[in-house]
Protein backbone atom coordinates (compact mmCIF):
# COMPACT_ATOMS: atom_id res chain seq x y z
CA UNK A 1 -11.19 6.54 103.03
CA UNK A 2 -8.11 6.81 101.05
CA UNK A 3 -7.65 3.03 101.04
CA UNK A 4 -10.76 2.49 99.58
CA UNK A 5 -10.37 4.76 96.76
CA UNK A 6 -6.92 3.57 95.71
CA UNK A 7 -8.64 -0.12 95.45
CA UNK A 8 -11.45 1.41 93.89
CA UNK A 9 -11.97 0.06 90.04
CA UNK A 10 -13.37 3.09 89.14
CA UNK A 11 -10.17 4.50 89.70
CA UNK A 12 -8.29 2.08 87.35
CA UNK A 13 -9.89 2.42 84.11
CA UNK A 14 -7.15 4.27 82.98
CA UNK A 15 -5.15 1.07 83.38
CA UNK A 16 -7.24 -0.84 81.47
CA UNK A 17 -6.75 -2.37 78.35
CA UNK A 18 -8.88 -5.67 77.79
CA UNK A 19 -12.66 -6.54 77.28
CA UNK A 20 -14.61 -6.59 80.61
CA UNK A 21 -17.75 -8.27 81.00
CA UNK A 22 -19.72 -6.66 84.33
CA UNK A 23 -22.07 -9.42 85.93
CA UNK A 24 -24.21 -7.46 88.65
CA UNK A 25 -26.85 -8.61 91.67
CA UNK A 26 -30.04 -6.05 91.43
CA UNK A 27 -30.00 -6.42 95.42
CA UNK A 28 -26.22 -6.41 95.75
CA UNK A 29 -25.39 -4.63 99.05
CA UNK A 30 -22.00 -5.02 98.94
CA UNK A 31 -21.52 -4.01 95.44
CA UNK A 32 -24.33 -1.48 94.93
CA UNK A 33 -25.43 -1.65 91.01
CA UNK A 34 -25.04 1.77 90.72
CA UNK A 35 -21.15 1.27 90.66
CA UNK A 36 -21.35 -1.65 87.86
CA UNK A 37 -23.51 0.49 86.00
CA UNK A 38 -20.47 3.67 86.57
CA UNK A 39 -17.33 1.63 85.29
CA UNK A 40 -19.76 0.31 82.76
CA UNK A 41 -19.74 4.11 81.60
CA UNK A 42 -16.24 4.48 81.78
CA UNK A 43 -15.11 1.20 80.03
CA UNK A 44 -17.70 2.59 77.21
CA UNK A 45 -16.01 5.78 77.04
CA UNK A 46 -12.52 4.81 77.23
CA UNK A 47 -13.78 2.71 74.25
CA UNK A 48 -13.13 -0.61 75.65
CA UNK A 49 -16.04 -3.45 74.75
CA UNK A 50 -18.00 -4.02 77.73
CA UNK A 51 -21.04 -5.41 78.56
CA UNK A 52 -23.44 -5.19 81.47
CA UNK A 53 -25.74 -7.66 82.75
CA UNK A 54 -28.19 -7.05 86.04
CA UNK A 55 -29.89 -9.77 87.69
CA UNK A 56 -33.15 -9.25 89.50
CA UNK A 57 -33.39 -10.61 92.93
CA UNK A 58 -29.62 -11.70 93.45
CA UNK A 59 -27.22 -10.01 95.59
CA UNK A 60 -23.44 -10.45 95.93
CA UNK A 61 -23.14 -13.79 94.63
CA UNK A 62 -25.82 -15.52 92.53
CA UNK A 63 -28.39 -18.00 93.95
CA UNK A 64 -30.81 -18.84 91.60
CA UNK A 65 -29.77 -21.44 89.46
CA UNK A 66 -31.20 -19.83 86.33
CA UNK A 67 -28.90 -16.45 86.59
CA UNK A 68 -26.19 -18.97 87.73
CA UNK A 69 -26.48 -20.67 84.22
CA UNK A 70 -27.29 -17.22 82.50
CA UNK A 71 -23.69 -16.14 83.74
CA UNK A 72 -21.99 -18.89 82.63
CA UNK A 73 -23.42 -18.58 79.50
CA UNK A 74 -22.76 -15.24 79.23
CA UNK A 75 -19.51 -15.31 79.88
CA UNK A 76 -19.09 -18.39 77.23
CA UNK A 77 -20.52 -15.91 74.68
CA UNK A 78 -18.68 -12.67 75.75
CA UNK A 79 -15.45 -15.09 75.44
CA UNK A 80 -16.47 -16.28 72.14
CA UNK A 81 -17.81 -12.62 70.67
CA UNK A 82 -14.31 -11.22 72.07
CA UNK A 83 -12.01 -13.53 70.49
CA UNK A 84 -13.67 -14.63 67.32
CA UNK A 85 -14.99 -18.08 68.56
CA UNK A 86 -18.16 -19.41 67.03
CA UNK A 87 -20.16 -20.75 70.33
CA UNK A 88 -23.31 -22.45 68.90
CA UNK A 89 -27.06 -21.45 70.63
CA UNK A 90 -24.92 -18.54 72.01
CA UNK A 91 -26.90 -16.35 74.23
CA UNK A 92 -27.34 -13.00 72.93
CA UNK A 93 -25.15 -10.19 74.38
CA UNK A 94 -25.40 -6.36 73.92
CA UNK A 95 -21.35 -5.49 73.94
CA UNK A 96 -20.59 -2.14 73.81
């Protein structure tokens, strides 16, 4: 159990220092949402930008190839939003 928590993000936000963008399966079993939507808390009130997204229907690992394309855009925008880069027909992210 120890192991575990020492490799447990949550337990790292302290170390923390850059923008995090948290891309999460509804149906994840592996990663329950509940923890994306915790460090998505924390990074928020350690005041780091941060941004959530939760797919419906996908687990660990995304299989329909609409989220697929939604999280490559997404992460295209959260890149450009972070670092001042204009990405054209950018889709539109809520970053905390």
């Amino acid at each position: 159990e120890e192991l575990y928590k020492t490799r447990s993000p949550i337990e790292s936000v302290d170390t923390l220092s850059c923008p995090i963008l948290l891309l999460q399966g509804a149906e994840d079993k592996v990663v329950p949402p509940n923890q994306a939507e915790t460090m998505h808390e924390a990074l928020k009130g350690k005041g780091l930008p941060t941004c959530l997204k939760v797919y419906e229907g996908e687990q660990h690992g995304f299989r329909k190839a609409e989220n697929i394309e939604d999280a490559l855009d997404s992460e295209l925008a959260f890149f450009g939003r972070v670092y001042g880069i204009d990405v054209p027909d950018a889709v539109e992210l809520d970053i905390e």
